[in-house]
Each structure stands twice: as structure tokens, then as C-alpha cells.
Protein backbone atom coordinates (compact mmCIF):
# COMPACT_ATOMS: atom_id res chain seq x y z
CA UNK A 1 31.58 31.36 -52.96
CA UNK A 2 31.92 28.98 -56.10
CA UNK A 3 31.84 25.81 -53.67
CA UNK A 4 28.21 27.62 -52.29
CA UNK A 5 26.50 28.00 -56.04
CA UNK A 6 27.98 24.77 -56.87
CA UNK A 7 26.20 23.14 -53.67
CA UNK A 8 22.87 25.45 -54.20
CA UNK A 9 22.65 24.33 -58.02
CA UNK A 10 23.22 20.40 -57.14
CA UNK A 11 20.30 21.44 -54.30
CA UNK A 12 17.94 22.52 -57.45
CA UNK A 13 18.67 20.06 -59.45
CA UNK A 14 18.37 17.13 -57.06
CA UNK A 15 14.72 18.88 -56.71
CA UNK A 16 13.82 18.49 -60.22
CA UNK A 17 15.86 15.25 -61.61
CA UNK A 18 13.78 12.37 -62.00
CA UNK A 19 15.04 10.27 -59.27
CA UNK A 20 13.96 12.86 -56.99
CA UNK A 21 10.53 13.15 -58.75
CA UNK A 22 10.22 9.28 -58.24
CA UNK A 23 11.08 8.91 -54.88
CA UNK A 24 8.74 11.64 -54.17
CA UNK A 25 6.01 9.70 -56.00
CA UNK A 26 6.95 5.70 -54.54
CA UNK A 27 7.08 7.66 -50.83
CA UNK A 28 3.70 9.39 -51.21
CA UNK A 29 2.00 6.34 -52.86
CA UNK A 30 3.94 3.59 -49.94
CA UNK A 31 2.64 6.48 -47.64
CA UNK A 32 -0.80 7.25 -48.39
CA UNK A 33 -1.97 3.29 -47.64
CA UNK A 34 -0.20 2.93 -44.51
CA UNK A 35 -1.44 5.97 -43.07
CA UNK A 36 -5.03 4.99 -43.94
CA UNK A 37 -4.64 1.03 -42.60
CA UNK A 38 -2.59 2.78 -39.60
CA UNK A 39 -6.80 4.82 -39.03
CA UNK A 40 -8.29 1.47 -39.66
CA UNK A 41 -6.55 -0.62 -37.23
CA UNK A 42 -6.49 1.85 -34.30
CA UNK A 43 -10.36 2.48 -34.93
CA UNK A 44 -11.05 -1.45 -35.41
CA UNK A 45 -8.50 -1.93 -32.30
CA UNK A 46 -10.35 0.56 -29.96
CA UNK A 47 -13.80 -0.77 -30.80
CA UNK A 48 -12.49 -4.68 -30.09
CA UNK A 49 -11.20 -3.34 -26.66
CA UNK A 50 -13.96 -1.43 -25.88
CA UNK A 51 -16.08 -4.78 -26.24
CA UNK A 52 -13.79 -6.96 -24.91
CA UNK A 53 -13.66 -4.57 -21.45
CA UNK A 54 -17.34 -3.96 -21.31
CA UNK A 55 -17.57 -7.83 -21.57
CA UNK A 56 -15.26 -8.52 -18.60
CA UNK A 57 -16.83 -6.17 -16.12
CA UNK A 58 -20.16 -7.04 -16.81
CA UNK A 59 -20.21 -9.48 -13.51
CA UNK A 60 -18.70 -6.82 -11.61
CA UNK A 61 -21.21 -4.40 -12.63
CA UNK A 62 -24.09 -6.77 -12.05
CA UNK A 63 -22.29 -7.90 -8.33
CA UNK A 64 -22.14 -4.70 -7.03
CA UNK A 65 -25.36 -3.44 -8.30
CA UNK A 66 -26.82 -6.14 -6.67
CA UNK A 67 -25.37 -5.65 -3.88
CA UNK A 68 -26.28 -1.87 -3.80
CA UNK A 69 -30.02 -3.25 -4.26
CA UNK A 70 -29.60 -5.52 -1.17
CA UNK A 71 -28.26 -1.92 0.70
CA UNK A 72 -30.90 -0.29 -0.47
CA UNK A 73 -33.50 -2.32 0.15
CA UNK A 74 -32.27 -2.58 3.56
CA UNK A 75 -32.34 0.77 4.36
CA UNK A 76 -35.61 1.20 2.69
CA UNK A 77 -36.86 -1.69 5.63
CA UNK A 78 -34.95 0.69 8.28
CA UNK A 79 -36.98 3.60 7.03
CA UNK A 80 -40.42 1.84 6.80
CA UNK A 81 -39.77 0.46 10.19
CA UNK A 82 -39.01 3.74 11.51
CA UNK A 83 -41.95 5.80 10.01
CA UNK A 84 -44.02 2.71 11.36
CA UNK A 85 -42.30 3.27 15.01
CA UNK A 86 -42.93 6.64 15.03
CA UNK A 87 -46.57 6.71 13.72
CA UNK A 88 -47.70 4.81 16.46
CA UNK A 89 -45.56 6.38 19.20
CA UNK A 90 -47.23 9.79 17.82
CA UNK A 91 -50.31 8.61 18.16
């Protein structure tokens, strides 16, 4: 029971000397900056990749909407010819 309080008062005081105070203090101070760089970087690293992506698919973007064009202006021939086809067979 002694060896208990003995443990439970070194507990309290290593909660209130002042190396515990300190290292309390340097580890929220170390802590605080990192934390805030650690926002910065992944905010500053997202945005960079972001651009960096959008840059390199911008040909493949422009390819196949080109090519969807070319499809679709294609089938928009198809369907003129068609209505044409059939106007004068109706007729």
C-alpha cells in the first residue's frame, strides 16, 4: 500500500515539477508549427497536383472530344441523309 502512495505522489508531482511544466510548454510550442506547416504543405501539395494532372490530360481531353465531334457529326450526316431519304420516298 506504501509502495502505491509512494508511486501516486511521484505521479503528482512529476505533474507539477517544472521539468514537466517545460516539456509540456517546448512540446506544445515544437507542436503547434508543425501541425500548421503539416496544413500548408498538404493544401499547397494538392493544389500543385491538381494543376499538374489537369495539365497532362488536357490532350487527352481535347483528342477524344474531338473525336466525339467527328462521331457526332457523322451521325448527324446519317440522320440528315435519312430524313432526306425518307422525305422524298414519302412524297
Amino acid at each position: 500500500m506504501k509502495n502505491r502512495e509512494a508511486t501516486n505522489a511521484g505521479a503528482i508531482r512529476f505533474c507539477f515539477s517544472i521539468r514537466s511544466k517545460m516539456l509540456v510548454a517546448f512540446v506544445g510550442v515544437a507542436l503547434v508549427p508543425m501541425v500548421l506547416l503539416g496544413i500548408f504543405v498538404t493544401g499547397l501539395a494538392e493544389r500543385l497536383l491538381a494543376d499538374r494532372i489537369a495539365q497532362e490530360l488536357s490532350p487527352e481531353v481535347t483528342a477524344a472530344a474531338d473525336m466525339i465531334e467527328e462521331y457526332l457529326s457523322g451521325v448527324r450526316r446519317d440522320v440528315h441523309s435519312l430524313s432526306r431519304f425518307l422525305e422524298q420516298r414519302l412524297k
